[in-house]
N, C-alpha and C. Protein backbone atom coordinates (compact mmCIF):
# COMPACT_ATOMS: atom_id res chain seq x y z
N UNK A 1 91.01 104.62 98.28
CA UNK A 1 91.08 106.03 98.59
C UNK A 1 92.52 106.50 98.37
N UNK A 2 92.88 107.42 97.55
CA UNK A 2 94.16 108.02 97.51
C UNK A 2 94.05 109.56 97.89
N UNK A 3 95.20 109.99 98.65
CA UNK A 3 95.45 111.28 98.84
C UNK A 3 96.55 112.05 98.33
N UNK A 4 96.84 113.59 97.51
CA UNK A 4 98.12 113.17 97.27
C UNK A 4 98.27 114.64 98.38
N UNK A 5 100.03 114.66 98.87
CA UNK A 5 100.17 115.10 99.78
C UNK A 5 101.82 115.93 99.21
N UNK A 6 101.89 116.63 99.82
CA UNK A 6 103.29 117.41 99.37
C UNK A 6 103.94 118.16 100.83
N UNK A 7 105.06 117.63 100.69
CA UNK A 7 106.06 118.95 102.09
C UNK A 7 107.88 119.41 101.45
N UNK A 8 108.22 119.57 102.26
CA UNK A 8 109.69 119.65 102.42
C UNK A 8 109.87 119.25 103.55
N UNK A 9 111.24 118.58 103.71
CA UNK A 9 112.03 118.31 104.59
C UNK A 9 113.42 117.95 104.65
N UNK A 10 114.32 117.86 105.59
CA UNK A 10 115.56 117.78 105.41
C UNK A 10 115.63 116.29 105.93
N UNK A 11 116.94 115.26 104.99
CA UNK A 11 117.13 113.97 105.16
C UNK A 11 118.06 114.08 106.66
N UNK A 12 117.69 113.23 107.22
CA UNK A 12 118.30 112.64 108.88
C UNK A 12 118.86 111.71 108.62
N UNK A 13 119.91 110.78 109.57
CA UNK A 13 120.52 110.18 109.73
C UNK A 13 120.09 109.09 110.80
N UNK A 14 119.61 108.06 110.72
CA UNK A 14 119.26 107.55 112.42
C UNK A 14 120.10 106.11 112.56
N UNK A 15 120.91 106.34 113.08
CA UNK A 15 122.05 105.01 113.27
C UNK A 15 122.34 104.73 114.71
N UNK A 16 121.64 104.11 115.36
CA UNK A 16 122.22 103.25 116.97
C UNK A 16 123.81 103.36 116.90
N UNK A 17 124.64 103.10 117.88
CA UNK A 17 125.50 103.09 117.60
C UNK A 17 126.66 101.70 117.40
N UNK A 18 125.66 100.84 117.37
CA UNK A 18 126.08 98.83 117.23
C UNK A 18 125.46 99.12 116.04
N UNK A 19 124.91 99.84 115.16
CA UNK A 19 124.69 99.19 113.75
C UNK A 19 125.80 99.32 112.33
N UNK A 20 125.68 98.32 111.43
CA UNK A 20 126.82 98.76 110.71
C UNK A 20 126.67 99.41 109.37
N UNK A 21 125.35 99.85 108.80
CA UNK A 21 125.01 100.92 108.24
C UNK A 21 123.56 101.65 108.96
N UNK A 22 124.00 103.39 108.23
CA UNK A 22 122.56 103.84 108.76
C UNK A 22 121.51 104.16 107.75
N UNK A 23 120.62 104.27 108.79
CA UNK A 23 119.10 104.40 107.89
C UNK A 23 119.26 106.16 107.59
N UNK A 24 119.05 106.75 106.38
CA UNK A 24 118.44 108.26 106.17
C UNK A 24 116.95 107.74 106.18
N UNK A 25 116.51 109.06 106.93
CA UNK A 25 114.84 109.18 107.24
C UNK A 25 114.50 110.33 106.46
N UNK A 26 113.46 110.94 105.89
CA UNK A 26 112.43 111.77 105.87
C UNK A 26 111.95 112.21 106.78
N UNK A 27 111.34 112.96 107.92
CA UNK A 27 110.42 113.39 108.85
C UNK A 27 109.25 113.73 108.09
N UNK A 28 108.20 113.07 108.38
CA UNK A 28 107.11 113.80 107.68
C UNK A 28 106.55 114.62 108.67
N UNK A 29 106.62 115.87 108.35
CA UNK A 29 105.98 116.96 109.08
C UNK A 29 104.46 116.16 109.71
N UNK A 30 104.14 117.01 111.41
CA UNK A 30 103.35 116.74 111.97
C UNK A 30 101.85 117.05 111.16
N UNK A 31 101.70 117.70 110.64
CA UNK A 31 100.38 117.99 109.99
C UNK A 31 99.79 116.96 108.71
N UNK A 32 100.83 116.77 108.14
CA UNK A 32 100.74 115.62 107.09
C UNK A 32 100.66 114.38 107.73
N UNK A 33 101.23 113.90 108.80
CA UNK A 33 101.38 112.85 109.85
C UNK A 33 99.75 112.96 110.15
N UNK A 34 99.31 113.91 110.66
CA UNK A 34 98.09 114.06 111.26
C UNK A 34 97.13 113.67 109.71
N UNK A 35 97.11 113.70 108.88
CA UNK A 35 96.08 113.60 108.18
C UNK A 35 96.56 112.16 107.29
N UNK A 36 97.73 112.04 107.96
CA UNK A 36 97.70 110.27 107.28
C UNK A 36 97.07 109.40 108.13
N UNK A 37 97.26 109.70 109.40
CA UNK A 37 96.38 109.25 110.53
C UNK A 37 95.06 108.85 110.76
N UNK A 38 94.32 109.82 110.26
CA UNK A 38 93.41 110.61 110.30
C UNK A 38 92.55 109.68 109.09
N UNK A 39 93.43 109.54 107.92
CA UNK A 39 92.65 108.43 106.93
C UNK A 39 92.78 107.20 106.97
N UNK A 40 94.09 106.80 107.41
CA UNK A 40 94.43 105.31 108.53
C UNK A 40 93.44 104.89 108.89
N UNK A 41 92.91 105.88 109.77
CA UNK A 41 91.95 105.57 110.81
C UNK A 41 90.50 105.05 110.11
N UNK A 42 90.37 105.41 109.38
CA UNK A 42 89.04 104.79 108.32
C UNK A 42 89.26 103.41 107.61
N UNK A 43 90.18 103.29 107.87
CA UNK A 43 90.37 101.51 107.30
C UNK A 43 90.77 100.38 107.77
N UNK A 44 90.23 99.63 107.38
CA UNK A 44 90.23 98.02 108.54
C UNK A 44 91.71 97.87 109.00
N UNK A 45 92.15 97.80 110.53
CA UNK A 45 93.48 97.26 110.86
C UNK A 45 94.27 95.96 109.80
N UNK A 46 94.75 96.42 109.08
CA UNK A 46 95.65 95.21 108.49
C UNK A 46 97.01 95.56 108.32
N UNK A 47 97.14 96.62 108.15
CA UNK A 47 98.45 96.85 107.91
C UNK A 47 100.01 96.46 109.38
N UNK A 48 101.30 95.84 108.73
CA UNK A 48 102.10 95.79 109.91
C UNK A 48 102.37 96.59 110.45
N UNK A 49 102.59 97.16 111.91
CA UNK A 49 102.95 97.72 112.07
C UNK A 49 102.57 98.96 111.88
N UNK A 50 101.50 99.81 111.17
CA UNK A 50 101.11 100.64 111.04
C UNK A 50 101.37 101.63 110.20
N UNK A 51 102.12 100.64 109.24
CA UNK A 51 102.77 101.53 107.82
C UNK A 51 102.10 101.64 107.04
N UNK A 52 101.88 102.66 106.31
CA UNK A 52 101.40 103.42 105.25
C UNK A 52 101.87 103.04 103.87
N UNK A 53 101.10 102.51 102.99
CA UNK A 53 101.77 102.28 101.57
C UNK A 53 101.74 103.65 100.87
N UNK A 54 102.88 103.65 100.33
CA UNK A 54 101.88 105.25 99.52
C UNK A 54 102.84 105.09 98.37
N UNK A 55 103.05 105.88 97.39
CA UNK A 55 104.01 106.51 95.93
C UNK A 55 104.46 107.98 96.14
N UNK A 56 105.77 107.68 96.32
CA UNK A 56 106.82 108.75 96.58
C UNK A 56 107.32 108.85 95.27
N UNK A 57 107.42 110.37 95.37
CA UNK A 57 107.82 110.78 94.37
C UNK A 57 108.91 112.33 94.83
N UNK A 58 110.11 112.19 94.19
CA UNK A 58 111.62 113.42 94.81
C UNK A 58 112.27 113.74 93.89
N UNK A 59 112.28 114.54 93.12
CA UNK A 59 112.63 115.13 91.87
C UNK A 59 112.34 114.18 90.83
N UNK A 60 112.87 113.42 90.13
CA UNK A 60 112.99 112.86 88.81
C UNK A 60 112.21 110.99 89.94
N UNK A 61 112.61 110.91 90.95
CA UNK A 61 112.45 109.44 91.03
C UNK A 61 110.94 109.52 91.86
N UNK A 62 110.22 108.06 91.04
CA UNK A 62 108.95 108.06 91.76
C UNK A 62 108.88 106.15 91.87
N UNK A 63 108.56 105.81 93.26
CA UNK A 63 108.27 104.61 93.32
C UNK A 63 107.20 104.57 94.72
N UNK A 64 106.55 102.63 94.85
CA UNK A 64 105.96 102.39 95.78
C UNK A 64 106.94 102.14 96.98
N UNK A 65 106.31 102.83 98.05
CA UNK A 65 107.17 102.21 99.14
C UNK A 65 106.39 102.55 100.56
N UNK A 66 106.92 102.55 101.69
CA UNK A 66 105.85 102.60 102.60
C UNK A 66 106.38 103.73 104.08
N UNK A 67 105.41 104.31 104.70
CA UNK A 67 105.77 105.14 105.69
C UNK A 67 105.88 104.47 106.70
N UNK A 68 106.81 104.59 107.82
CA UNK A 68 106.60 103.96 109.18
C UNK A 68 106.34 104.91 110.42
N UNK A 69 106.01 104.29 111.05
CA UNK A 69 105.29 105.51 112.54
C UNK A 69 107.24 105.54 113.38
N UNK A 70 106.90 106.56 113.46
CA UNK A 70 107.94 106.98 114.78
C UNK A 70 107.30 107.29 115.86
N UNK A 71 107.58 106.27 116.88
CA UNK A 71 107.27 106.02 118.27
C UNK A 71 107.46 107.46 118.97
N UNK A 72 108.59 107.83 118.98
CA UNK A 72 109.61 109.14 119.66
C UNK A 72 108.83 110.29 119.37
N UNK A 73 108.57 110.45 118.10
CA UNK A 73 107.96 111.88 118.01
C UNK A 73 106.84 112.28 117.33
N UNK A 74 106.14 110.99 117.15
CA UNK A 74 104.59 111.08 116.49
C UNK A 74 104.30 111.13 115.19
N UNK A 75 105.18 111.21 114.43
CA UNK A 75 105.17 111.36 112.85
C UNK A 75 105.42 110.47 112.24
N UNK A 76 105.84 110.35 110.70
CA UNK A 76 105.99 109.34 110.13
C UNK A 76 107.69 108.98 109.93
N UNK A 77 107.77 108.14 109.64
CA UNK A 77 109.50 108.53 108.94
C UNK A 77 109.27 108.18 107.09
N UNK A 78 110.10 108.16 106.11
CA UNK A 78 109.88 107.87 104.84
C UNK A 78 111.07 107.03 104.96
N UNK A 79 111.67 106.28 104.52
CA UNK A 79 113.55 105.73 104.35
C UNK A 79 113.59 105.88 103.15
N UNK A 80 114.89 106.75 102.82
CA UNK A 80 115.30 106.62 101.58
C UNK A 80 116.87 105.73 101.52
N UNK A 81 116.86 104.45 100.29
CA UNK A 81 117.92 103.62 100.24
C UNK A 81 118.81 104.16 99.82
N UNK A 82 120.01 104.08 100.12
CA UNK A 82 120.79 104.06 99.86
C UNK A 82 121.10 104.75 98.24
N UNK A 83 120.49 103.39 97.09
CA UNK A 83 120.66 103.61 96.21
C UNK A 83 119.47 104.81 95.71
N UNK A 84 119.13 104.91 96.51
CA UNK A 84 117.92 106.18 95.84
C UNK A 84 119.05 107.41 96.17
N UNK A 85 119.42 107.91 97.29
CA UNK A 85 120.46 108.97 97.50
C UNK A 85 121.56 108.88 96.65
N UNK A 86 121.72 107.83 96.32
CA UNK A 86 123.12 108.12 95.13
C UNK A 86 122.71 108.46 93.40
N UNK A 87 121.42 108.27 93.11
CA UNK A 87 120.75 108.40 92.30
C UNK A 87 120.83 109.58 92.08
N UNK A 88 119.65 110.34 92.93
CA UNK A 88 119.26 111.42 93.37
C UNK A 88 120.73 112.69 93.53
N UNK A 89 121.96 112.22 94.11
CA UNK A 89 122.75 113.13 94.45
C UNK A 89 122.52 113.69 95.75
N UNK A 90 121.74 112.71 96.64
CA UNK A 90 121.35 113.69 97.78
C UNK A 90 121.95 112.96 98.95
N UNK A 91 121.89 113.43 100.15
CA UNK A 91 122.69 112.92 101.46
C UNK A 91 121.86 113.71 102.96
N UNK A 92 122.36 113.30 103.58
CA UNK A 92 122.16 113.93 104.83
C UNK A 92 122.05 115.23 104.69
N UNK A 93 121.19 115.66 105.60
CA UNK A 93 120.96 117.40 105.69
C UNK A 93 120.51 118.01 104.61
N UNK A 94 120.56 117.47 103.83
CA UNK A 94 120.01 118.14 101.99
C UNK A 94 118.18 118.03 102.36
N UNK A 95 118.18 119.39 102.10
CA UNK A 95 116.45 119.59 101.85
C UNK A 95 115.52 119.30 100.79
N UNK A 96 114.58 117.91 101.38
CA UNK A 96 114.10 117.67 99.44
C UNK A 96 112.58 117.68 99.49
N UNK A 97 111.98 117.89 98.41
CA UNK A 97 110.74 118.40 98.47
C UNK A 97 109.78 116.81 98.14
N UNK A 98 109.15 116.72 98.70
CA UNK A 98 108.29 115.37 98.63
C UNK A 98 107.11 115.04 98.48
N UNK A 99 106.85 114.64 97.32
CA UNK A 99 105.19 114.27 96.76
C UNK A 99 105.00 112.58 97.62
N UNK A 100 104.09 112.88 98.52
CA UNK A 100 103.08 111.78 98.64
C UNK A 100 101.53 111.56 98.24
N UNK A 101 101.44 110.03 97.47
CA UNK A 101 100.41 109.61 97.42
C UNK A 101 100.18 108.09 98.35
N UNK A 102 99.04 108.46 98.52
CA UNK A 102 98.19 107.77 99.49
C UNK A 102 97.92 106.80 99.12
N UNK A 103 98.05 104.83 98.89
CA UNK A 103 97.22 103.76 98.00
C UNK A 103 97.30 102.70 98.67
């Protein structure tokens, strides 16, 4: 089953303060959260942790990678590496528009 899914959002920063690099997140908006859920929910528990495989795709770059649940506020997070933001030209607080597919 694939879904493909589209939002905007602005990149976050989430760094403890004992760690010695930080993670940039995605927020996936609650409604898109809700309908990844929602198809989750139709398929046999296997996945770790409750991550989502899907194909991201952010201007020019498209790869496999996977969503993780955020405990705190019900949604998903996306991580973008490092080397994808230097790619990209993008950083913290920069608003980027985001194709998800569902696989």
């Amino acid at each position: 089953m694939t879904q493909d899914l589209s939002f905007s959002a602005k990149i976050r920063l989430r760094s403890p303060a004992t760690a010695k690099a930080s993670w940039h997140f995605v927020h996936v908006p609650v409604d898109i959260s809700n309908i990844i859920q929602e198809t989750q929910a139709l398929l046999p528990k296997k996945r770790w942790r409750k991550s989502v495989k899907v194909e991201v795709r952010i201007g020019f770059y498209t790869r496999h990678t996977s969503l993780f649940p955020d405990k705190d506020t019900g949604k998903y997070l996306l991580p973008l590496k490092k080397e994808v933001r230097k790619e990209l030209r993008i950083g913290e607080g920069d608003e980027v528009f985001v194709y998800l597919k569902l696989i």
